[in-house]
PDB file of N, CA and C in Angstrom:
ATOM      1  N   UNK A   1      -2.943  -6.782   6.917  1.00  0.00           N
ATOM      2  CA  UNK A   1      -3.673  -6.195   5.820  1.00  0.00           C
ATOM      3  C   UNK A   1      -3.712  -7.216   4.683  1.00  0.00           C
ATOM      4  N   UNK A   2      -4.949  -7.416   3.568  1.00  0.00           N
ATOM      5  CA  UNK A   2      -5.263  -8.581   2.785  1.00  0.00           C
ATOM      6  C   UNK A   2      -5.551  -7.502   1.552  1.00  0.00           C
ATOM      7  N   UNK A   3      -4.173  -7.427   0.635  1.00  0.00           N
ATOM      8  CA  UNK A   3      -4.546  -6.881  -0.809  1.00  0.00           C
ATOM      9  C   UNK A   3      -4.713  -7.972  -1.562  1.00  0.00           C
ATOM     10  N   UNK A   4      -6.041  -7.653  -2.719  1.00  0.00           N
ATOM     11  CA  UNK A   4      -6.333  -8.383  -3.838  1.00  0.00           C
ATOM     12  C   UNK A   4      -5.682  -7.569  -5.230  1.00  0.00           C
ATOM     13  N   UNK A   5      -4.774  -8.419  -5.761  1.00  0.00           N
ATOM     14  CA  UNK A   5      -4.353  -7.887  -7.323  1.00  0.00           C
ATOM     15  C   UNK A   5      -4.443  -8.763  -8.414  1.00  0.00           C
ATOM     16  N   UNK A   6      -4.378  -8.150  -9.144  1.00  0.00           N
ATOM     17  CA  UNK A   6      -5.098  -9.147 -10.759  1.00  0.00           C
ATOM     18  C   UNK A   6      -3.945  -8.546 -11.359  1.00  0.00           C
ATOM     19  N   UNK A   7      -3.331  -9.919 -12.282  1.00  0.00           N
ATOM     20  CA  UNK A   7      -2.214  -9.636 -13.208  1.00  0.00           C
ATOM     21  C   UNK A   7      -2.869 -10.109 -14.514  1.00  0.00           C
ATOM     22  N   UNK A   8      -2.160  -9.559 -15.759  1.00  0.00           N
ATOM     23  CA  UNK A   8      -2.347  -9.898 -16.929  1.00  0.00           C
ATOM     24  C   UNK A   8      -1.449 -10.197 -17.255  1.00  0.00           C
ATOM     25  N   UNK A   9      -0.394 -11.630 -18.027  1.00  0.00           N
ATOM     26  CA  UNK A   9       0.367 -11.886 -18.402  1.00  0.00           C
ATOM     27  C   UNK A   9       0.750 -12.555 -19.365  1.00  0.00           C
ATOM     28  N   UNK A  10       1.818 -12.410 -20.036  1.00  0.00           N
ATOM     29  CA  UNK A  10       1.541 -13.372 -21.478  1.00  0.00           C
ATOM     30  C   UNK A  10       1.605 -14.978 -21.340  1.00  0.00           C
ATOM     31  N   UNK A  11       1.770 -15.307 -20.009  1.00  0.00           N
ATOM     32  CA  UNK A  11       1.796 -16.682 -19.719  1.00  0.00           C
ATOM     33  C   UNK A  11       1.945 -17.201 -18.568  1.00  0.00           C
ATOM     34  N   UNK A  12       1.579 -18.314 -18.337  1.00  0.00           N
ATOM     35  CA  UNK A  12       2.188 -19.056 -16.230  1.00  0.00           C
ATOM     36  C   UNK A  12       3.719 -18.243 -16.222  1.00  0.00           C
ATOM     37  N   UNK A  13       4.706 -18.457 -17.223  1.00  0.00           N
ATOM     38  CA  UNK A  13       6.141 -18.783 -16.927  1.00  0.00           C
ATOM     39  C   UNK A  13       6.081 -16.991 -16.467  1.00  0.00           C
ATOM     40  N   UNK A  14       5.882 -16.100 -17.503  1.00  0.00           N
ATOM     41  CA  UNK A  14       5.978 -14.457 -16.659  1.00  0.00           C
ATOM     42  C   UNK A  14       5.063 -14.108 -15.797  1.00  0.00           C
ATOM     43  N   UNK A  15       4.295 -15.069 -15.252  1.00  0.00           N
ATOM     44  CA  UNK A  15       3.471 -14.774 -14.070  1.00  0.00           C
ATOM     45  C   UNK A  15       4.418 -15.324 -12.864  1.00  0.00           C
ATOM     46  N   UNK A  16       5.156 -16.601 -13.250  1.00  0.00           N
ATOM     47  CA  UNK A  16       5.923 -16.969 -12.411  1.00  0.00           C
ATOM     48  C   UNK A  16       7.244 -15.607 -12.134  1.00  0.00           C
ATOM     49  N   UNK A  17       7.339 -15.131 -13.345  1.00  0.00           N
ATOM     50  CA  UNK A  17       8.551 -14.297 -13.191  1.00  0.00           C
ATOM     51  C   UNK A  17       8.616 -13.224 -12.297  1.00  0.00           C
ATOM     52  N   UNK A  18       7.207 -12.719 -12.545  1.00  0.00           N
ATOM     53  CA  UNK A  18       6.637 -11.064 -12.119  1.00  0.00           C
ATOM     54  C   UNK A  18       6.706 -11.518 -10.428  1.00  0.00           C
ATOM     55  N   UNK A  19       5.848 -12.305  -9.981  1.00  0.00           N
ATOM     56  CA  UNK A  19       5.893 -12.964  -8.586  1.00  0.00           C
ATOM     57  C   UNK A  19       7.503 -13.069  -8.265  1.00  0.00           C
ATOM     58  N   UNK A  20       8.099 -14.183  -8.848  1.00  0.00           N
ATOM     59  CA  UNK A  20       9.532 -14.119  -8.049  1.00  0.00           C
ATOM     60  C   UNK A  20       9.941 -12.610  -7.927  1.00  0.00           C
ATOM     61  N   UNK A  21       9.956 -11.948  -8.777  1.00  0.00           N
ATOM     62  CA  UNK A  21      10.683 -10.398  -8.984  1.00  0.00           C
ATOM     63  C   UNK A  21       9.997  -9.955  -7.667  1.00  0.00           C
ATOM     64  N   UNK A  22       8.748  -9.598  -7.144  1.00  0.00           N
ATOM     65  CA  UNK A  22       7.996  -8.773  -6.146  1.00  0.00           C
ATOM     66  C   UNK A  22       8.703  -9.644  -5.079  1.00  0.00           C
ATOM     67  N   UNK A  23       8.313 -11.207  -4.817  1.00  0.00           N
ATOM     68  CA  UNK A  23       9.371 -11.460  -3.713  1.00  0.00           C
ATOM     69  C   UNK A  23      10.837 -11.314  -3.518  1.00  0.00           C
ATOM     70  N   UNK A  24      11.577 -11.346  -4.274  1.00  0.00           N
ATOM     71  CA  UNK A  24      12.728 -10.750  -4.410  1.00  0.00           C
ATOM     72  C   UNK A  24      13.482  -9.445  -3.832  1.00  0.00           C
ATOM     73  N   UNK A  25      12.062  -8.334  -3.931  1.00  0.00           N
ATOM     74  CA  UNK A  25      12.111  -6.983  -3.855  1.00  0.00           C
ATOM     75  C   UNK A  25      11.788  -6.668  -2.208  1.00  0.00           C
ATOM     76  N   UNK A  26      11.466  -8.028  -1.561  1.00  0.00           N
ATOM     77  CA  UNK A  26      10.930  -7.908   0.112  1.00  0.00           C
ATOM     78  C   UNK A  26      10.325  -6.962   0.071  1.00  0.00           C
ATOM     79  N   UNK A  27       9.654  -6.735  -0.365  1.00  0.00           N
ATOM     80  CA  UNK A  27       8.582  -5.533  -0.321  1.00  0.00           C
ATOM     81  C   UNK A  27       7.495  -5.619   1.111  1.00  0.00           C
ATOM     82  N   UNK A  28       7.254  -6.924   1.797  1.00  0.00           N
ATOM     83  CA  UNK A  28       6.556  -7.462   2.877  1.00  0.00           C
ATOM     84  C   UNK A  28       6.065  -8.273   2.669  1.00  0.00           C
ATOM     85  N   UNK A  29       5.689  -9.154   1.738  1.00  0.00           N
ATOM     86  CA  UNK A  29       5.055 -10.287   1.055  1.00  0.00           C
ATOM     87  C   UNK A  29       4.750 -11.276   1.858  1.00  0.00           C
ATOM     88  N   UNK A  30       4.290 -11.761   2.593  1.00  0.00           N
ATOM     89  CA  UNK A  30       4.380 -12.350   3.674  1.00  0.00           C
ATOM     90  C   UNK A  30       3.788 -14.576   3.339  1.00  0.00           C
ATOM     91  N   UNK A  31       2.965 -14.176   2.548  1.00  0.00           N
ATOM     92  CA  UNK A  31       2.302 -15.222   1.378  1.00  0.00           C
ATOM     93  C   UNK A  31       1.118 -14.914   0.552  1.00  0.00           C
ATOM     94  N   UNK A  32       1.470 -15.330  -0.687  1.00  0.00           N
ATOM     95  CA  UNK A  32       0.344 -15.081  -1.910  1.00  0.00           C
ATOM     96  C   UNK A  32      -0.535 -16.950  -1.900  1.00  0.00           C
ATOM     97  N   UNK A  33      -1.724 -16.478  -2.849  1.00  0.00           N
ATOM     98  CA  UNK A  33      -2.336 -17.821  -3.565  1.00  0.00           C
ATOM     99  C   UNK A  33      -2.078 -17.384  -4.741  1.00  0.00           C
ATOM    100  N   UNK A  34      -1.843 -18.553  -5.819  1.00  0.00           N
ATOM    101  CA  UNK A  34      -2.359 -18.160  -6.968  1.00  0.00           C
ATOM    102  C   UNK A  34      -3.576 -18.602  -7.587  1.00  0.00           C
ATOM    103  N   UNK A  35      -4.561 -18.479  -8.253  1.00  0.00           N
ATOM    104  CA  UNK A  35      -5.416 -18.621  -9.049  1.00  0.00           C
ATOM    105  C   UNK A  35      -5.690 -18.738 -10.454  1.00  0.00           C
ATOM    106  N   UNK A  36      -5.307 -19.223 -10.951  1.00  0.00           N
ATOM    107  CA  UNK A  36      -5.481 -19.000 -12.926  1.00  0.00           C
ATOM    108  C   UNK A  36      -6.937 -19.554 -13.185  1.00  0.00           C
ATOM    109  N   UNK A  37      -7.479 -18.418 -14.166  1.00  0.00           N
ATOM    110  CA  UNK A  37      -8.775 -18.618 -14.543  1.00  0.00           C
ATOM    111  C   UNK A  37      -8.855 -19.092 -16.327  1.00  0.00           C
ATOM    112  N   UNK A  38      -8.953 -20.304 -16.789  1.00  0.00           N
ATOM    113  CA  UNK A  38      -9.037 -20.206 -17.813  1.00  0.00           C
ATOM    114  C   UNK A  38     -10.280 -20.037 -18.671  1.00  0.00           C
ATOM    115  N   UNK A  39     -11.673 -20.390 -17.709  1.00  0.00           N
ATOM    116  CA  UNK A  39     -12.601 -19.904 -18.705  1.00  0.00           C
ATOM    117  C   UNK A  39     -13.460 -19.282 -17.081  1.00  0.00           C
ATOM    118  N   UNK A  40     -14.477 -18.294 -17.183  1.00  0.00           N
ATOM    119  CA  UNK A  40     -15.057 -17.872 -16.518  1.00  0.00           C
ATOM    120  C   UNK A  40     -16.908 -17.999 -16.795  1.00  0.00           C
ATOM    121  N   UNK A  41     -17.429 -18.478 -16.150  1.00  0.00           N
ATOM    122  CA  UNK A  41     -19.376 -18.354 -15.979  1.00  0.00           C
ATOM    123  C   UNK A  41     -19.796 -16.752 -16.134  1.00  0.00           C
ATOM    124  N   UNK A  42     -18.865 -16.253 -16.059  1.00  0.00           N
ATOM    125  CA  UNK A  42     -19.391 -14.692 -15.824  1.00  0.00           C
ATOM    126  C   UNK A  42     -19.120 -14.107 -17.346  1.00  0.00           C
ATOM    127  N   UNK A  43     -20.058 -13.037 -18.228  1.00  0.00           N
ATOM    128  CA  UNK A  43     -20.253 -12.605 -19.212  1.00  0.00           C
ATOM    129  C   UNK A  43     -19.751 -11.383 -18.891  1.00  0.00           C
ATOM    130  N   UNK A  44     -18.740 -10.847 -19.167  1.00  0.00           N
ATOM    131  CA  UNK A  44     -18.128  -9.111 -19.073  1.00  0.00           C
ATOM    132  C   UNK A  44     -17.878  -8.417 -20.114  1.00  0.00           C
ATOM    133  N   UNK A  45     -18.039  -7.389 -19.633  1.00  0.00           N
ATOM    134  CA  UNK A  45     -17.596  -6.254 -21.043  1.00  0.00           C
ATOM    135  C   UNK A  45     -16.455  -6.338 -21.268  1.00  0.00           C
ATOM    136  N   UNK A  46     -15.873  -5.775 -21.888  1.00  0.00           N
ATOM    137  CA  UNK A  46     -14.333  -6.132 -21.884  1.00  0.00           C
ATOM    138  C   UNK A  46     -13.423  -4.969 -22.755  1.00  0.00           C
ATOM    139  N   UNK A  47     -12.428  -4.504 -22.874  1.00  0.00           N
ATOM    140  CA  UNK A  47     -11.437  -3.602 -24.107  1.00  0.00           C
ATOM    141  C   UNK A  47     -10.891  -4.762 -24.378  1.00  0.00           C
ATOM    142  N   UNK A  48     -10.521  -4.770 -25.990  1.00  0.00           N
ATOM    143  CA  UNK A  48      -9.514  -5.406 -26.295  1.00  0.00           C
ATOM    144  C   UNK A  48      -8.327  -5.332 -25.813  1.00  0.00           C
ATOM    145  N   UNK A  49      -7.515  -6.607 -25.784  1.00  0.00           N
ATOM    146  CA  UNK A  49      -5.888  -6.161 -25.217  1.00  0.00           C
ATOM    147  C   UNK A  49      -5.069  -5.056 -26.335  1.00  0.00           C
ATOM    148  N   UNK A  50      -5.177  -5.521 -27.502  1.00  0.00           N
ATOM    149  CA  UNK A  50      -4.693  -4.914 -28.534  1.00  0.00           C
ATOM    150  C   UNK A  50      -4.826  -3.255 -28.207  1.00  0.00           C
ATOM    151  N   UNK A  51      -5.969  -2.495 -27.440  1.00  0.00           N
ATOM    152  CA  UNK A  51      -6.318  -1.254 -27.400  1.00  0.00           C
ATOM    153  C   UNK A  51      -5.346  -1.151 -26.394  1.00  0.00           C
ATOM    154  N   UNK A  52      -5.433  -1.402 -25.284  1.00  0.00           N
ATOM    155  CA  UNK A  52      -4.405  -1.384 -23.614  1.00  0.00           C
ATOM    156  C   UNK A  52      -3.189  -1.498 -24.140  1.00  0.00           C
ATOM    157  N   UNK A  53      -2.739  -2.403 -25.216  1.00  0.00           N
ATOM    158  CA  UNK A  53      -0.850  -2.081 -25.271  1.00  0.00           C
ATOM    159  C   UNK A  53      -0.871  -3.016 -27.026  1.00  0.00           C
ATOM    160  N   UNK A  54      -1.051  -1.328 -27.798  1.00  0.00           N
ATOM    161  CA  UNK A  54      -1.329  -1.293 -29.498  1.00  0.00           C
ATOM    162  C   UNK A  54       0.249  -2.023 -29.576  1.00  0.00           C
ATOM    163  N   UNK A  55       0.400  -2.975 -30.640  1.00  0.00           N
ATOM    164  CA  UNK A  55       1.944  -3.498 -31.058  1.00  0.00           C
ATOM    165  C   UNK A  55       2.541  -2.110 -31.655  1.00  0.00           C
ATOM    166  N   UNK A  56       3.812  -2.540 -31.187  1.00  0.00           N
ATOM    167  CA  UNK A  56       4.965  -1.427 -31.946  1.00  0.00           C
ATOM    168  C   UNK A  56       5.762  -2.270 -32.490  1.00  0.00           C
ATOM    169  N   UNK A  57       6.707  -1.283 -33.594  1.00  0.00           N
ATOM    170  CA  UNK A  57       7.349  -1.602 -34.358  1.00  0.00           C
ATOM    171  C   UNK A  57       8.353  -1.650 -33.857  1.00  0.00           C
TER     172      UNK A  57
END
């Protein structure tokens, strides 16, 4: 089976983190790619991040 998932992260280093953690967890992982997109050709709608996770105090 071939799942596609999209992470949002505050950086490579907790993208690196989140990944080690899931392999860690043997969940079945068998091998990932990674991909980082820093600019995209494609024009999208978008929410702000700020709306998805408002800062707290």
């Amino acid at each position: 089976m071939t799942t596609l998932l999209r992470f949002l992260t505050r950086g490579v280093n907790h993208y690196q983190e989140v990944i080690e953690g899931l392999l860690e967890r043997n969940l079945g992982i068998s091998k990932y790619f990674s991909y980082i997109v820093i600019k995209s050709p494609f024009i999208k709608t978008h929410c702000p991040i700020e709306r998805l996770f408002p800062h707290q105090h």
